[in-house]
Structures are given as C-alpha cells and as structure tokens.
N, C-alpha and C. Protein backbone atom coordinates (compact mmCIF):
# COMPACT_ATOMS: atom_id res chain seq x y z
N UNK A 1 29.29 7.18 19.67
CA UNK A 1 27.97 7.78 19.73
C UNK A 1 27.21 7.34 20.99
N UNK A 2 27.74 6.28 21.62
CA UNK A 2 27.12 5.69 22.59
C UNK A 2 26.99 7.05 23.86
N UNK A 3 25.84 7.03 24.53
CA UNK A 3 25.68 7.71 25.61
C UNK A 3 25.62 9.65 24.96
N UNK A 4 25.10 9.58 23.98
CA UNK A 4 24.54 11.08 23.74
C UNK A 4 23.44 10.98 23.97
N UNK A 5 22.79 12.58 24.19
CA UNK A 5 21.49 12.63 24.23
C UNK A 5 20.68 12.66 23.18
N UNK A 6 19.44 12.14 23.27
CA UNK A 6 18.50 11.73 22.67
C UNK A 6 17.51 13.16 22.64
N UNK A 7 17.49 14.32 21.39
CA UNK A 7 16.89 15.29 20.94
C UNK A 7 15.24 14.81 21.78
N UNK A 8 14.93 15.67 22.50
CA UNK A 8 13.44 15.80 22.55
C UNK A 8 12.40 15.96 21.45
N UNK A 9 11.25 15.20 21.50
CA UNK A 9 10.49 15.12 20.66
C UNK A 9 9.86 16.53 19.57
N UNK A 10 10.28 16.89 18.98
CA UNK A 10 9.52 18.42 17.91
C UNK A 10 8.80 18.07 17.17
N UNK A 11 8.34 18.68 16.04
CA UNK A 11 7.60 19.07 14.96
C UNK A 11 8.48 19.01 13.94
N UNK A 12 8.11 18.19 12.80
CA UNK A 12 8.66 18.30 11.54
C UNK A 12 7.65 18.51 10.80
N UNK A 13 8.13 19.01 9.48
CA UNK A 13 7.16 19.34 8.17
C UNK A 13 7.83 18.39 7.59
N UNK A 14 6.71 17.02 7.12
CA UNK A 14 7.07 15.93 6.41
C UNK A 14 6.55 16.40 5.30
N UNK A 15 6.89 16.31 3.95
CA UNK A 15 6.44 16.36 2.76
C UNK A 15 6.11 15.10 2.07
N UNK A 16 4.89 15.31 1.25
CA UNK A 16 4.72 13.68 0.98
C UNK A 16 4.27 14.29 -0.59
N UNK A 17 4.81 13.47 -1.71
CA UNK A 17 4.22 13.51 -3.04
C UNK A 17 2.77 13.10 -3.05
N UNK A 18 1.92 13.81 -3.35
CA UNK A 18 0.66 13.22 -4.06
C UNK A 18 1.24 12.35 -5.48
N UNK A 19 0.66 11.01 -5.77
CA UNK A 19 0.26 10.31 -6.64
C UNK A 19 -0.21 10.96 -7.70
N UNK A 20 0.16 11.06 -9.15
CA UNK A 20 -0.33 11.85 -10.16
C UNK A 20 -1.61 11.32 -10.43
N UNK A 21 -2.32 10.15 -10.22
CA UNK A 21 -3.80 10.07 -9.83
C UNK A 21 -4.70 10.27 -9.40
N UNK A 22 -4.07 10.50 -8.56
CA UNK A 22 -4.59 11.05 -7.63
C UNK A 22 -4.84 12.87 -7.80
N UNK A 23 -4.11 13.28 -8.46
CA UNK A 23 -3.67 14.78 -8.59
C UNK A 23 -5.48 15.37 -9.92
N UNK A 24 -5.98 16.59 -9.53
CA UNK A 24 -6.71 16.90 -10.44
C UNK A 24 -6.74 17.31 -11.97
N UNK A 25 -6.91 17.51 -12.76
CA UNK A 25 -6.19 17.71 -14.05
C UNK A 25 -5.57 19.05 -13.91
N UNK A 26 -5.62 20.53 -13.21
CA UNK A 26 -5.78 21.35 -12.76
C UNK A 26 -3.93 20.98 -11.96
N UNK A 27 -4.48 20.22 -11.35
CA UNK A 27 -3.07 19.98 -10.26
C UNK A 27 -1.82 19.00 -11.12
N UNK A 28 -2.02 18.64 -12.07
CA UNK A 28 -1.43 17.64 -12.90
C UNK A 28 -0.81 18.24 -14.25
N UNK A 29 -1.60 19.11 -14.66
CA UNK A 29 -0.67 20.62 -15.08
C UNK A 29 0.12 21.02 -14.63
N UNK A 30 -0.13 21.60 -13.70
CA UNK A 30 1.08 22.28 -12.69
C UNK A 30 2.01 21.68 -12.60
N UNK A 31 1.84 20.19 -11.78
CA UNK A 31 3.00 18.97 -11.64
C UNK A 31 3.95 18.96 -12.81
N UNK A 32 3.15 19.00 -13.97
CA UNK A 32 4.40 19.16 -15.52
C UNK A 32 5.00 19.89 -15.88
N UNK A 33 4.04 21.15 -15.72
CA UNK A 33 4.72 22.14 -15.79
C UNK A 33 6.13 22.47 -14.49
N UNK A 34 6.01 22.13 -13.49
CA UNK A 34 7.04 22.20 -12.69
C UNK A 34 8.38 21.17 -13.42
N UNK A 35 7.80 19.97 -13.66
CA UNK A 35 9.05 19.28 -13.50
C UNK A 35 9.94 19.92 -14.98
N UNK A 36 9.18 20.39 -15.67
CA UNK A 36 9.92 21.09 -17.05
C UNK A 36 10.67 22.28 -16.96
N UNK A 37 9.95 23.21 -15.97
CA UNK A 37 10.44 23.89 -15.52
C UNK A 37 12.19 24.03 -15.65
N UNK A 38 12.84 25.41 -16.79
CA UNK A 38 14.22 25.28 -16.54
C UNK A 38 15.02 24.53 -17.55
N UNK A 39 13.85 23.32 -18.12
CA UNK A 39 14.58 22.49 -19.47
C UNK A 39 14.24 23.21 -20.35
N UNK A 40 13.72 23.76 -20.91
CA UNK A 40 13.34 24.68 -22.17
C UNK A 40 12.19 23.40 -23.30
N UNK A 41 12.02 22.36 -22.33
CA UNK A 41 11.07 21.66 -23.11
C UNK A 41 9.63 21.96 -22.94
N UNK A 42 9.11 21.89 -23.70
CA UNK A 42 7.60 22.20 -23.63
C UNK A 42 6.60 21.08 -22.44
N UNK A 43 5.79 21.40 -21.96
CA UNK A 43 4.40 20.16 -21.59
C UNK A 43 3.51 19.81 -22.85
N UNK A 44 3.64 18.41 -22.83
CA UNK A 44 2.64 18.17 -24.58
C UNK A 44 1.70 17.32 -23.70
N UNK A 45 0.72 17.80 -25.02
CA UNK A 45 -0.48 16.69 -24.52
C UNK A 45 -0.02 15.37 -24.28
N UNK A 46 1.26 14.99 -25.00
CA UNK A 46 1.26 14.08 -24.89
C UNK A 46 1.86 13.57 -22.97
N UNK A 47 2.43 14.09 -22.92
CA UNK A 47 3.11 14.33 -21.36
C UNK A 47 2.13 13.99 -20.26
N UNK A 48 1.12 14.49 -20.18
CA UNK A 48 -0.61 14.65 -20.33
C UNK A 48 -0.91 13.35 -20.17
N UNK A 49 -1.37 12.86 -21.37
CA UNK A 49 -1.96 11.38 -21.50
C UNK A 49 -0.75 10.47 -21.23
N UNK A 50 0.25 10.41 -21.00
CA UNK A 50 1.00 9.38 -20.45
C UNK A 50 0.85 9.39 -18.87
N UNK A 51 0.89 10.37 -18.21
CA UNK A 51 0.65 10.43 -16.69
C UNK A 51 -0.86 10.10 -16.59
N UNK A 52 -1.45 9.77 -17.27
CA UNK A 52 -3.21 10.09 -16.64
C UNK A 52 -3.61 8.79 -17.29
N UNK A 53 -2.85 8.19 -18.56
CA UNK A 53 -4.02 7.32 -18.79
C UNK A 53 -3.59 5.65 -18.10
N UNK A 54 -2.72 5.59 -17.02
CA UNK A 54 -2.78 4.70 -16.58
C UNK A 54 -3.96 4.70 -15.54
N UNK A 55 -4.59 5.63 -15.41
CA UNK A 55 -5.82 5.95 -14.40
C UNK A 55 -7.09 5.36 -15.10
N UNK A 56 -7.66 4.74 -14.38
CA UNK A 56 -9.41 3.91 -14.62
C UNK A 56 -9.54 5.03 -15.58
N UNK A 57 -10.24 4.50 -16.51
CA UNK A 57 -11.38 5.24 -17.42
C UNK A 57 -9.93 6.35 -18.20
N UNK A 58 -8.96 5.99 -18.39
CA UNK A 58 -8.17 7.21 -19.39
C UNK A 58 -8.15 8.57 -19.24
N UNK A 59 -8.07 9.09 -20.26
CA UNK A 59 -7.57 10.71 -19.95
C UNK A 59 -8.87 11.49 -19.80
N UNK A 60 -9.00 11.85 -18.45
CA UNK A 60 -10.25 12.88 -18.24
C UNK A 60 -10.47 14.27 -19.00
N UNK A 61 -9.61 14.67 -19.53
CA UNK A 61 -10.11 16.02 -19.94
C UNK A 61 -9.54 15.96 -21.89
N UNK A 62 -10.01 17.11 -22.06
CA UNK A 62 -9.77 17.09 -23.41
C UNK A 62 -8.35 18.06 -23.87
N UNK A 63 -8.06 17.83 -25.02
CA UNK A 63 -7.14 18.29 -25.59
C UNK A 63 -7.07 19.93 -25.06
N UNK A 64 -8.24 20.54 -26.29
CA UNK A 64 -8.32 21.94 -25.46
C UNK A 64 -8.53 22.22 -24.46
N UNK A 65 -8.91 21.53 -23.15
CA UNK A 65 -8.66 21.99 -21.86
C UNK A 65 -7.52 21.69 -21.38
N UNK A 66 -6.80 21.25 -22.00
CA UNK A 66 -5.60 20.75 -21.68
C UNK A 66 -4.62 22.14 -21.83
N UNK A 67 -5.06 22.41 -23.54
CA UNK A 67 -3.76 23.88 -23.33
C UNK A 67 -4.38 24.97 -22.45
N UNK A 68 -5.77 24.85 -22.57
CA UNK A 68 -6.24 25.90 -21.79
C UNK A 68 -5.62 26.19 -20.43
N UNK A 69 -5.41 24.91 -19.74
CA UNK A 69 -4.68 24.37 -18.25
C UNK A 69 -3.25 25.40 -18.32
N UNK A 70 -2.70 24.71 -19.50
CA UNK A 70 -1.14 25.58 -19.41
C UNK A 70 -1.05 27.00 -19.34
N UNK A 71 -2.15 27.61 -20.06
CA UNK A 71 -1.89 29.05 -19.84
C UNK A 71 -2.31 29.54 -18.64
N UNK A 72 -2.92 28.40 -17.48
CA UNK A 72 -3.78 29.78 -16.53
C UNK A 72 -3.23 29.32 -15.73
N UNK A 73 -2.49 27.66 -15.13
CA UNK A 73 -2.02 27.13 -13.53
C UNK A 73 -0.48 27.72 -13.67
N UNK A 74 -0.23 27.43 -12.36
CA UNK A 74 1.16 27.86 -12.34
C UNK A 74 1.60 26.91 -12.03
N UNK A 75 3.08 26.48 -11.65
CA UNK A 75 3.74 25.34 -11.86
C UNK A 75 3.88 24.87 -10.57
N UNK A 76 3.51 23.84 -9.96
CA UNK A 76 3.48 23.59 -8.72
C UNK A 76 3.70 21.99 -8.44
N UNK A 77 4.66 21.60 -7.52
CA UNK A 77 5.14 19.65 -7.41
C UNK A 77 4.13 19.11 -7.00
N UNK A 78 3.17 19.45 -6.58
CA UNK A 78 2.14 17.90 -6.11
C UNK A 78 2.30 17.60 -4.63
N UNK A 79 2.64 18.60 -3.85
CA UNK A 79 3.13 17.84 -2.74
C UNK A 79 2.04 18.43 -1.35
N UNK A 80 2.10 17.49 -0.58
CA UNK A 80 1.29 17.82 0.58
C UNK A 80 1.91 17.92 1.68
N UNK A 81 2.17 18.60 3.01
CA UNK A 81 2.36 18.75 3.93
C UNK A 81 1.98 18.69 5.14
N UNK A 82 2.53 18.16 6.20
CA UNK A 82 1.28 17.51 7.07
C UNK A 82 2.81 17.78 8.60
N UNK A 83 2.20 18.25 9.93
CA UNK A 83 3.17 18.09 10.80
C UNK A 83 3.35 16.67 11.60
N UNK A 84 4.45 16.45 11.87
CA UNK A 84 4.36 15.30 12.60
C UNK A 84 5.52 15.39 14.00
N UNK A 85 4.97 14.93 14.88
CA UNK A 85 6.01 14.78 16.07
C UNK A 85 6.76 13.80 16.21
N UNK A 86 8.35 14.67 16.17
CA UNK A 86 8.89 13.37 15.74
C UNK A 86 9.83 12.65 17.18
N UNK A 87 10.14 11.49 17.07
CA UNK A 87 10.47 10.79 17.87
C UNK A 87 11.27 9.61 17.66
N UNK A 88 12.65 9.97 17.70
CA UNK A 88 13.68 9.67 17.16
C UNK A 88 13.96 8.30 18.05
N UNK A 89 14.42 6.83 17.31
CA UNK A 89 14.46 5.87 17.82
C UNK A 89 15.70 4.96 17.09
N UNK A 90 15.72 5.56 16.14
CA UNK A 90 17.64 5.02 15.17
C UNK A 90 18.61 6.05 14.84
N UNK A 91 19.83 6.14 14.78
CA UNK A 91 20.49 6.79 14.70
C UNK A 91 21.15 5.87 13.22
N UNK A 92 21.60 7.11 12.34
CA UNK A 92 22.89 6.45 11.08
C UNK A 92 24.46 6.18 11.50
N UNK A 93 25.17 5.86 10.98
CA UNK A 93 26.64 5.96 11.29
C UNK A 93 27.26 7.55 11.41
N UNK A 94 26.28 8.42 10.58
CA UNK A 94 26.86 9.78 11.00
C UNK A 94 26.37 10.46 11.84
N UNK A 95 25.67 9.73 12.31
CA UNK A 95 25.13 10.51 13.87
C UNK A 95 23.31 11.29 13.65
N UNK A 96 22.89 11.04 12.39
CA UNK A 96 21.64 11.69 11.99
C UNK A 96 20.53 10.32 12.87
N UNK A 97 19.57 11.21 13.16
CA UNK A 97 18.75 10.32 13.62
C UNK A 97 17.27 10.42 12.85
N UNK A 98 16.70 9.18 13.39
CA UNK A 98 15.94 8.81 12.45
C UNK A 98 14.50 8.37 13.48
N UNK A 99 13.03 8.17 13.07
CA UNK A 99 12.29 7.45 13.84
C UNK A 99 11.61 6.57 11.84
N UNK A 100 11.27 5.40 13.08
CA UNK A 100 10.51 4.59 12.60
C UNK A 100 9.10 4.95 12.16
N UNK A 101 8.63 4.83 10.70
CA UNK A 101 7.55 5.45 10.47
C UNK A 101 6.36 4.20 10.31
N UNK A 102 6.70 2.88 9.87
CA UNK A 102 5.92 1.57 9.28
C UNK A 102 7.00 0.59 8.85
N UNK A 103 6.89 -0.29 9.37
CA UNK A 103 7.54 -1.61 8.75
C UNK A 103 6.19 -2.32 8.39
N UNK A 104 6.96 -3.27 7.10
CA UNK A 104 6.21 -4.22 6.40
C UNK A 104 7.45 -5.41 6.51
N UNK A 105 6.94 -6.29 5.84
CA UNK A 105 7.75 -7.59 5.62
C UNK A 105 9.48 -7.32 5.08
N UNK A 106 8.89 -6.23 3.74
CA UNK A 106 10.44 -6.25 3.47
C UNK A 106 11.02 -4.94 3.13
N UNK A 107 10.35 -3.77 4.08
CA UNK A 107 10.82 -2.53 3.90
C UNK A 107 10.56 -1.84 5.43
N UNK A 108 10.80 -0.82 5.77
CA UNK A 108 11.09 0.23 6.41
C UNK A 108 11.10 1.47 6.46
N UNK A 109 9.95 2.42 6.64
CA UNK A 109 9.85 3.67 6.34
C UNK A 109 10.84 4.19 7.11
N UNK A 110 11.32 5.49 6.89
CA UNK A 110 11.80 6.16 8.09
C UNK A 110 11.51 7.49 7.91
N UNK A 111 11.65 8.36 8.93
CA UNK A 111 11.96 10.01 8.48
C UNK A 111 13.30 10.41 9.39
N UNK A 112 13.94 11.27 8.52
CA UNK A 112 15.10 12.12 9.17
C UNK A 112 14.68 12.91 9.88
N UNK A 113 15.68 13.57 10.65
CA UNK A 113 15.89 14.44 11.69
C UNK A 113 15.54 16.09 11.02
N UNK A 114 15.73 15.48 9.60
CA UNK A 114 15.81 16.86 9.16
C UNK A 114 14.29 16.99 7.78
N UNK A 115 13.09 15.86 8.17
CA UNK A 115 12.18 15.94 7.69
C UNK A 115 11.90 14.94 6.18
N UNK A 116 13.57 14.56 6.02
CA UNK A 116 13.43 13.73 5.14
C UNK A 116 12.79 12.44 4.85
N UNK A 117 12.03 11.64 4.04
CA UNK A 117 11.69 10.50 4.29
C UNK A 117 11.85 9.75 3.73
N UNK A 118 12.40 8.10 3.37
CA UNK A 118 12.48 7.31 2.57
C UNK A 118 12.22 6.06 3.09
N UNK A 119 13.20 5.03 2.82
CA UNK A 119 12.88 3.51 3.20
C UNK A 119 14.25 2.80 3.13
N UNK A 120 14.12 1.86 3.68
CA UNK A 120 15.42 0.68 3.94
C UNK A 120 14.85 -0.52 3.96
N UNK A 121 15.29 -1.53 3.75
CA UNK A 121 15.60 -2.99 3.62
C UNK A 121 15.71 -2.97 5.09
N UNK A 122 15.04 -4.54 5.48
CA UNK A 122 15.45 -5.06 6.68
C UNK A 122 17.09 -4.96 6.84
N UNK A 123 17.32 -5.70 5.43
CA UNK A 123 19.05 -6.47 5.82
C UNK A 123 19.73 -4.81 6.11
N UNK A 124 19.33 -3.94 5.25
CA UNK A 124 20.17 -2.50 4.95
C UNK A 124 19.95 -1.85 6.63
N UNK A 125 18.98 -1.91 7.11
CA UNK A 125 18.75 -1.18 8.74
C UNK A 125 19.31 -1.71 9.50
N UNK A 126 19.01 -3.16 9.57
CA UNK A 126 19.77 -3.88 10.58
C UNK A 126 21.35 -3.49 10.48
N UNK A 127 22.24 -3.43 9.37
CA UNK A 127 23.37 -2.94 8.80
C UNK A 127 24.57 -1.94 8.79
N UNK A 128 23.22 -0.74 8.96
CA UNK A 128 23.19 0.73 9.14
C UNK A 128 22.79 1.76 9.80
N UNK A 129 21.71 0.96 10.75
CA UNK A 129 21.09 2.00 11.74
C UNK A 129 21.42 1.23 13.04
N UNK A 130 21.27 1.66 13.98
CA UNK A 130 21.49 1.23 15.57
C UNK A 130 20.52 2.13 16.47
N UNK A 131 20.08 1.41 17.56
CA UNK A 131 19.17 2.05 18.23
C UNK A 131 19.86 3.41 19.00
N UNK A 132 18.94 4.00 19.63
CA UNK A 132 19.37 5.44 20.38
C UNK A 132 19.51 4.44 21.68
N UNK A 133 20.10 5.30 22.73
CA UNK A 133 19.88 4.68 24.18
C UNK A 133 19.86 6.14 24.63
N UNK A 134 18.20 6.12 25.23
CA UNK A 134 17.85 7.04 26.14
C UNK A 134 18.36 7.72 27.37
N UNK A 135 19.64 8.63 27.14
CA UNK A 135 19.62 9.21 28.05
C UNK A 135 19.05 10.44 28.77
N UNK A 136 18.14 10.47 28.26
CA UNK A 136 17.16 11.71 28.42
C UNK A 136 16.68 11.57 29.52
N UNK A 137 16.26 9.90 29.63
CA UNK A 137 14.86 9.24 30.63
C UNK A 137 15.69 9.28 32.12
N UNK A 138 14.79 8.99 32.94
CA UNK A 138 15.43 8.75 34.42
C UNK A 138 15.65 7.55 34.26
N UNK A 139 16.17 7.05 34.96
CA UNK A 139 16.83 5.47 35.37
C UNK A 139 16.29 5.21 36.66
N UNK A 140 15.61 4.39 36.99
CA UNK A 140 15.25 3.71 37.97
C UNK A 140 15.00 2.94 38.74
C-alpha cells in the first residue's frame, strides 16, 4: 500500500443517531415504530416508557397520546445528517481509509471513506490502522 495516492479531500454524509432523549415524543414514536418495522410485533406503551423513563422527570406524555402518536407519525430512525469534509489520515489493512474524528484517553473516533463511523481502542488502531503517506503533496 505504501506510496498510493492519498484521495483528495470531499464531502461525506455522516449520519449520526440522535439519543432517544433527546428525540421528541413525536420523534420517539417513529424511532419504534421503525425499529419494529417488518417483525410483526406491535409498539406498546410499554416500549414507550422503557425508552423515555430513564429521562429526568419520566415519561412525558400520556398513554392516550401515546396511541394517538402511532396512528398519525410515520416510522422514521432518529437520525441526523450533517456534511463533513473529509480528510483521510489512516488507512485499514484493506486499503479503506479512514480520518481521525476525536481521540480521548481510551478510544478513537473515526469515519470511513465510505461515511461510516465508529471507534477503536488505542491498542486496536495502533494494531490495525497505519498512517497514509502523502503523495499528493509536493516534496520540497
């Protein structure tokens, strides 16, 4: 892999989960209703108050607004979208590249090449990823 070029910087569509706490009761419907989506299981209230009442102050809405919710939202993941320019600085063993999004003490964001995003372990990056070497740049 040594001495390939290094993709110029683009635009990715990173997707990021909203926090079901974050999510409105309105948007937190939907979220259930999506993930059920296909199982033939129902959304119960109870489904409901398990996602919400780990939130300050318990379950915001009531029962009947609750089914009321199911019949009118449509089913939707929770997710937000945001562009980012990306700027690739690790490569994997299969040749996918990666940029650095935040390190902390004992993790590692990253995003893929292909918009994906997750995290690694120091020990796991150091392990598994290897830097790019810029041949894009001039040498001078």
């Amino acid at each position: 892999m040594e001495g390939q070029p290094v993709t110029p910087p683009r635009l990715l569509r990173i997707r990021t989960r909203l926090p079901s706490a974050s999510l409105s009761p309105e948007a937190l419907v939907a979220r259930l209703l999506w993930a059920r989506k296909g199982t033939g299981r129902p959304v119960t209230w109870e489904d409901y108050r398990r996602a919400r009442e780990s939130r300050e102050g318990g379950v915001d809405i009531t029962q009947d607004t609750f089914r009321r919710l199911l019949g009118t939202v449509a089913p939707d993941p929770g997710f937000s979208w945001r562009d980012h320019l990306f700027r690739p600085g690790v490569r994997d063993s299969q040749g996918r590249e990666y940029e650095v999004l935040a390190t902390s003490p004992d993790r590692i964001d990253l995003v893929r090449e292909d918009g994906v995003t997750g995290y690694s372990s120091r020990k796991e990056f150091l392990e598994h990823f290897e830097p790019l070497l810029r041949t894009d740049e001039p040498s001078g």
